[in-house]
Protein backbone atom coordinates (compact mmCIF):
# COMPACT_ATOMS: atom_id res chain seq x y z
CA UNK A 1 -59.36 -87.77 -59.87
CA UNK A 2 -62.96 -87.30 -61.53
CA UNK A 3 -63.68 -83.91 -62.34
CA UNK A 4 -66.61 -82.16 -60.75
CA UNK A 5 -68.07 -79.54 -63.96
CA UNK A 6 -67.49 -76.12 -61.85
CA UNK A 7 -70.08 -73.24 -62.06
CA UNK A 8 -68.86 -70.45 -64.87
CA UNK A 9 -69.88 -67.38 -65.57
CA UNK A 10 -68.46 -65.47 -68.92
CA UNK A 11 -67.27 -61.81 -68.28
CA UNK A 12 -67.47 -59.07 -70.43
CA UNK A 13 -64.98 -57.01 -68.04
CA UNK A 14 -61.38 -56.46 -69.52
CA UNK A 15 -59.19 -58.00 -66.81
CA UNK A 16 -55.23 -57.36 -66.84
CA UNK A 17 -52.89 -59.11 -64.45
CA UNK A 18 -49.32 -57.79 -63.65
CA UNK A 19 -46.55 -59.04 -62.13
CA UNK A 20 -43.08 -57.73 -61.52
CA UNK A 21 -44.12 -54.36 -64.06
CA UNK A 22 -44.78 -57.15 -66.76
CA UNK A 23 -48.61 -57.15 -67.79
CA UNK A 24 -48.79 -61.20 -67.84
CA UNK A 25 -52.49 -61.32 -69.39
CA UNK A 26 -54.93 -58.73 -71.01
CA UNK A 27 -58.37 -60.02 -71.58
CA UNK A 28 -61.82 -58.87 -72.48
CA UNK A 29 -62.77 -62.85 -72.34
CA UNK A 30 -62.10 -63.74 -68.58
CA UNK A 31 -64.13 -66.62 -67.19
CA UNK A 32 -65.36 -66.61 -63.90
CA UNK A 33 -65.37 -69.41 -62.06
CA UNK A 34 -66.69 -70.50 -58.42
CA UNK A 35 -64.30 -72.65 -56.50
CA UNK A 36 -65.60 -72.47 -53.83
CA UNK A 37 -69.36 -71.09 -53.13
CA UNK A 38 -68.60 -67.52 -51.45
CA UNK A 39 -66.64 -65.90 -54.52
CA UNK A 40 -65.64 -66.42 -58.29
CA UNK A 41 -61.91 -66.78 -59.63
CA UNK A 42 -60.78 -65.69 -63.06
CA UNK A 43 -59.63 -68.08 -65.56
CA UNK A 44 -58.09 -66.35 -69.04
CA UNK A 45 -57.68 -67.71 -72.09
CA UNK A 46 -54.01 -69.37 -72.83
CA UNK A 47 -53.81 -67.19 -76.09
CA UNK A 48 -54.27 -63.58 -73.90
CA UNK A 49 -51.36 -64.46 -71.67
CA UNK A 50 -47.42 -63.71 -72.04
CA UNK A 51 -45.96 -66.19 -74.16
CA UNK A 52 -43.01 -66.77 -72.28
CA UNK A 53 -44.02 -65.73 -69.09
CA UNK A 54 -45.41 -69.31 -68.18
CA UNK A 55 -42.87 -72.57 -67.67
CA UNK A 56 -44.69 -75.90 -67.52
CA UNK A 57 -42.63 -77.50 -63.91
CA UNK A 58 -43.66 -81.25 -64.71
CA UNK A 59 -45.97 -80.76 -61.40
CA UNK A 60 -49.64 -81.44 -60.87
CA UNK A 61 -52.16 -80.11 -58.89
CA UNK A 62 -55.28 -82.80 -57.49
CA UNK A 63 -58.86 -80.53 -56.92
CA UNK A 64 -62.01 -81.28 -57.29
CA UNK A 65 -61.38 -79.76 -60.75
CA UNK A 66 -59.41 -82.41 -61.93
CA UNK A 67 -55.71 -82.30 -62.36
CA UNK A 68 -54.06 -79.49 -63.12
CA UNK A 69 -50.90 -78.85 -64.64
CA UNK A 70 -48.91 -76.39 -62.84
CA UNK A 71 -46.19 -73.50 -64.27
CA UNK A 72 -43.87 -71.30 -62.73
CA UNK A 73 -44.28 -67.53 -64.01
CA UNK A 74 -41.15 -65.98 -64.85
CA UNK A 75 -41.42 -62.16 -65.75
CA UNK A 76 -39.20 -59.03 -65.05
CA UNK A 77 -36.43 -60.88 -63.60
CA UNK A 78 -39.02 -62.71 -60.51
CA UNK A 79 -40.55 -65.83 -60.48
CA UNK A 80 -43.40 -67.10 -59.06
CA UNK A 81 -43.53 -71.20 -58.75
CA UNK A 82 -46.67 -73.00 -59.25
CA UNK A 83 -48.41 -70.29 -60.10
CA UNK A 84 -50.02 -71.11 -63.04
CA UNK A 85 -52.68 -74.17 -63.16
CA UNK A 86 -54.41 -75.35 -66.36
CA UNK A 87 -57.16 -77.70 -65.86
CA UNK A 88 -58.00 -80.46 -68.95
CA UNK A 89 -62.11 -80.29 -69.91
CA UNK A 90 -64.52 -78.81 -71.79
CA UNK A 91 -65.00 -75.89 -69.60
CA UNK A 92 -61.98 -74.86 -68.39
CA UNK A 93 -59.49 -76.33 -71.19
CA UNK A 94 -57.76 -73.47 -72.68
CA UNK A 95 -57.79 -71.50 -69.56
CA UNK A 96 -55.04 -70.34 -67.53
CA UNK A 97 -55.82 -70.03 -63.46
CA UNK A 98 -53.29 -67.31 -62.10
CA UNK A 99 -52.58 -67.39 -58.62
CA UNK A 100 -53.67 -63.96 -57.05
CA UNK A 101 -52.08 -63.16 -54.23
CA UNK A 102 -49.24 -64.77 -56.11
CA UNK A 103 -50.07 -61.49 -58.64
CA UNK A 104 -48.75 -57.86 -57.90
CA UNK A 105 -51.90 -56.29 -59.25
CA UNK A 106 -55.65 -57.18 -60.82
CA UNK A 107 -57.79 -54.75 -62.80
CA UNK A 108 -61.59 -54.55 -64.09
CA UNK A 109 -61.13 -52.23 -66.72
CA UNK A 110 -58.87 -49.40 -65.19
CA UNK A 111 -59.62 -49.83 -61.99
CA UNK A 112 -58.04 -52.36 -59.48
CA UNK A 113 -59.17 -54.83 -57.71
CA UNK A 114 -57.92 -56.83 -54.05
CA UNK A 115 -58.53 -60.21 -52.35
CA UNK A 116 -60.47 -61.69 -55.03
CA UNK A 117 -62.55 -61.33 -58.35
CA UNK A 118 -65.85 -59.63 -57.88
CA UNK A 119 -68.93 -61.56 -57.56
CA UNK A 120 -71.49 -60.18 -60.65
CA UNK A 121 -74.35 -61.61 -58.19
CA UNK A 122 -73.24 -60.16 -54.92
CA UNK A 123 -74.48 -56.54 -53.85
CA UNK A 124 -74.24 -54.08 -51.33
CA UNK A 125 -77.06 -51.97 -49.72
CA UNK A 126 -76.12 -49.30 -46.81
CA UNK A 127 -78.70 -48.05 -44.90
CA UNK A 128 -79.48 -45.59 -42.78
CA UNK A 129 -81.39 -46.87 -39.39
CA UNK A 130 -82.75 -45.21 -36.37
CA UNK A 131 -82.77 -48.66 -34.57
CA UNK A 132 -80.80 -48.94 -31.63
CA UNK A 133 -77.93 -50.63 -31.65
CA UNK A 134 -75.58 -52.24 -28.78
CA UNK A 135 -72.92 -53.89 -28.54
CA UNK A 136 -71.81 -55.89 -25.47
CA UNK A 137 -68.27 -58.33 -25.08
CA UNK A 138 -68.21 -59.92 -22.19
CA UNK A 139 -71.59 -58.64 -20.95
CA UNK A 140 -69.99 -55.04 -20.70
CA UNK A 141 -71.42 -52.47 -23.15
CA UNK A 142 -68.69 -51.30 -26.36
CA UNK A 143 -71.00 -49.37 -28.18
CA UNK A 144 -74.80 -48.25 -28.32
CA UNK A 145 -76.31 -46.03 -31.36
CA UNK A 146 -79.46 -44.55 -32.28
CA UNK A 147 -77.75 -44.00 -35.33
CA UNK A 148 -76.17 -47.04 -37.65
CA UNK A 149 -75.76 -47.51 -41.01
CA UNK A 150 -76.73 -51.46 -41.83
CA UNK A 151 -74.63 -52.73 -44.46
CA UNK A 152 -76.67 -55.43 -46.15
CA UNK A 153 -74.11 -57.93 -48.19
CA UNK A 154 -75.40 -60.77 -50.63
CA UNK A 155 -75.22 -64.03 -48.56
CA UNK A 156 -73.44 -62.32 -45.13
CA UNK A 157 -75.65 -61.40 -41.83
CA UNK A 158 -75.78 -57.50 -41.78
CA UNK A 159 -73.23 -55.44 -40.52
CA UNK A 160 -73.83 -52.71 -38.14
CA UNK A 161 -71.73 -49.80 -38.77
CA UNK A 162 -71.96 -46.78 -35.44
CA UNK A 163 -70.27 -43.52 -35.49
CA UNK A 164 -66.90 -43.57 -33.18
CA UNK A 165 -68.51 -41.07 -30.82
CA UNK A 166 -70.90 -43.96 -30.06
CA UNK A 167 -68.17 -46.67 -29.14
CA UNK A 168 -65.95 -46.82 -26.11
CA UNK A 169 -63.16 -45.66 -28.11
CA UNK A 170 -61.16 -45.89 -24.62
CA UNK A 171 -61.79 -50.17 -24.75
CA UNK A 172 -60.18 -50.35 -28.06
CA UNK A 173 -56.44 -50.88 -29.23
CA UNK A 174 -55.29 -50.69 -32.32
CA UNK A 175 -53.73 -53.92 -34.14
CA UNK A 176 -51.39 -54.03 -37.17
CA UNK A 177 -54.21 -56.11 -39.26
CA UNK A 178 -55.10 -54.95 -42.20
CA UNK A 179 -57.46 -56.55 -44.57
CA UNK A 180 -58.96 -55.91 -47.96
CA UNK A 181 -62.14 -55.99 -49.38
CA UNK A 182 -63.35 -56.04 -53.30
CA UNK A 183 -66.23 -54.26 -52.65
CA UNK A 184 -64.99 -52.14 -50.01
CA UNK A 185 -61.71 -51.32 -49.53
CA UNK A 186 -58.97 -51.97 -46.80
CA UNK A 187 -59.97 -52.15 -43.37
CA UNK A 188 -58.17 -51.60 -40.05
CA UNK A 189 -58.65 -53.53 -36.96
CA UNK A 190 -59.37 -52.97 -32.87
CA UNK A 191 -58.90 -55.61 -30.60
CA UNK A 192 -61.08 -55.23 -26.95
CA UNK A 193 -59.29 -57.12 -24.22
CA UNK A 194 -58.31 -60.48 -25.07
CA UNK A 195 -60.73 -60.45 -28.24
CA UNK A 196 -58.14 -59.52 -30.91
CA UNK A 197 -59.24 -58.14 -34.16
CA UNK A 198 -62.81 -57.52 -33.32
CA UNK A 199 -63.73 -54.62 -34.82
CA UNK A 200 -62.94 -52.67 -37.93
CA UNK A 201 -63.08 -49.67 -39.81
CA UNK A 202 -62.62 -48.74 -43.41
CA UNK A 203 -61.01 -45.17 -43.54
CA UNK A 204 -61.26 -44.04 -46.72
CA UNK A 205 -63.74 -47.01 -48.65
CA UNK A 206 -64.16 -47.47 -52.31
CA UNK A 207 -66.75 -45.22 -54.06
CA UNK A 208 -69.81 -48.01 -53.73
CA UNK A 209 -69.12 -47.72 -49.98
CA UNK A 210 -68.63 -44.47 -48.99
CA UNK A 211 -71.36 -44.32 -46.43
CA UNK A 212 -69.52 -46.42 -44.08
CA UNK A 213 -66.70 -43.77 -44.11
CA UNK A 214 -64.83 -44.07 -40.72
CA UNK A 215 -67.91 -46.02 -38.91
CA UNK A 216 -67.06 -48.63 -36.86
CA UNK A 217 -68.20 -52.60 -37.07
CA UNK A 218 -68.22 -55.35 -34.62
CA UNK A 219 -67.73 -58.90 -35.51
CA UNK A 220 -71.58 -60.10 -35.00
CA UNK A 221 -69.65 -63.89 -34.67
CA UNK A 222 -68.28 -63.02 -31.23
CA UNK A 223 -70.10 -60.56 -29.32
CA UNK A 224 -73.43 -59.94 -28.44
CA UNK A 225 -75.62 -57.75 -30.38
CA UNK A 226 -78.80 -55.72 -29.19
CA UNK A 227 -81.29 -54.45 -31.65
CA UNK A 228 -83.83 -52.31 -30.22
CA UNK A 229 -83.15 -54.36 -27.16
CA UNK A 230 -83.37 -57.97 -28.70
CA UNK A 231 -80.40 -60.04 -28.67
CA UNK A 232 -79.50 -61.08 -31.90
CA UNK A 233 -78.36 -64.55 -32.72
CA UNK A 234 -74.80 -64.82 -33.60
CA UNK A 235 -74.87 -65.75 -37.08
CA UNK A 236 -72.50 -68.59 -38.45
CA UNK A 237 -69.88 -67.38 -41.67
CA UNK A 238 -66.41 -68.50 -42.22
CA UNK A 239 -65.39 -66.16 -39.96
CA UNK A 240 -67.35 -67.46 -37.03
């Protein structure tokens, strides 16, 4: 397969990855790179990871990177197959590709990180709005607010976040999901009727999000939105 050259990005973050208590890598030269358009990955150098940790399986792996050579990571008495990749190039040579969610734990500096690597170019605004907001599934009414907080989100529609006492609480049932977010923490989820999982809440958010505190969102994909009484169109993500 012919190699596409994949956007980079050097980082000057120290990254550490651990797996089963064993730090695998320790890096202050971690290269991001974008897979896919909607978030980077981090690539470290061969030389910062474990020595042993990483045991070539004779497998490859076809992308749009090229083909990668896969390893199995073997540390504190676990395994985890195929995790490893290592792409041939100019650009990525000499990198190592660790699975994440194959990964216990990721850290920027001290502090960890979930889902995926942050995006350098992404940022988040949260504003206070005294537009109204409602919220109808189904053509019934959820939620209306005087009050939101928009959450503005490089390259996402905005997210309108209302205070519970503003939601029919009473319409919503609590699901097991649980999701996690890089820049904001891990959510919980409501599901209204048939529609499961569409709303969420972070409970306690990381620090750059704290104004969303126990607010409550909608999924803009699938229901209808009313801002000072115009219907919004339902934008198109990958989570439409």
């Amino acid at each position: 397969m012919v190699a596409e050259e994949p956007r980079t990005e050097q980082s000057a973050k120290r990254v550490r990855v651990v797996f089963a208590g064993v730090v695998l890598a320790d890096t202050t030269r971690p290269l991001l790179v974008w897979e896919n358009p909607y978030y980077p990955t981090y690539y470290v150098p061969r030389e910062d990871v474990h020595g042993d940790a990483l045991v070539p399986s004779g497998r490859t792996r076809a992308s749009h990177l090229g083909d990668g050579k896969l390893s199995t990571v073997h540390a504190g008495g676990r395994e985890a197959v195929d995790a490893a990749v290592e792409y041939p190039g100019d650009v990525l040579g000499g990198y190592v590709r660790l699975d994440w969610h194959a990964m216990d734990h990721w850290f920027e500096e001290d502090e960890e990180v979930y889902t995926h690597a942050r995006d350098p170019h992404t940022r988040v605004d949260i504003l206070p709005s005294s537009r109204e907001v409602r919220i109808d599934i189904d053509g019934e009414p959820v939620a209306v607010s005087n009050s939101p907080w928009l959450l503005f989100e490089t390259g996402l529609p905005v997210r309108y976040y209302l205070p519970k006492p503003h939601v029919r609480l009473d319409r919503l049932n609590r699901t097991d999901t649980v999701t996690h977010c890089p820049y904001k923490g891990a959510a919980e989820y409501w599901s209204v009727g048939e529609h499961t999982d569409i709303a969420w809440s972070y409970r306690a958010p990381l620090p750059e999000s704290q104004r969303i505190a126990g607010l409550i969102c909608f999924a803009d994909e699938r229901v209808d939105v009313r801002v000072d009484g115009l219907l919004q169109e339902r934008p198109q993500t990958p989570w439409s």
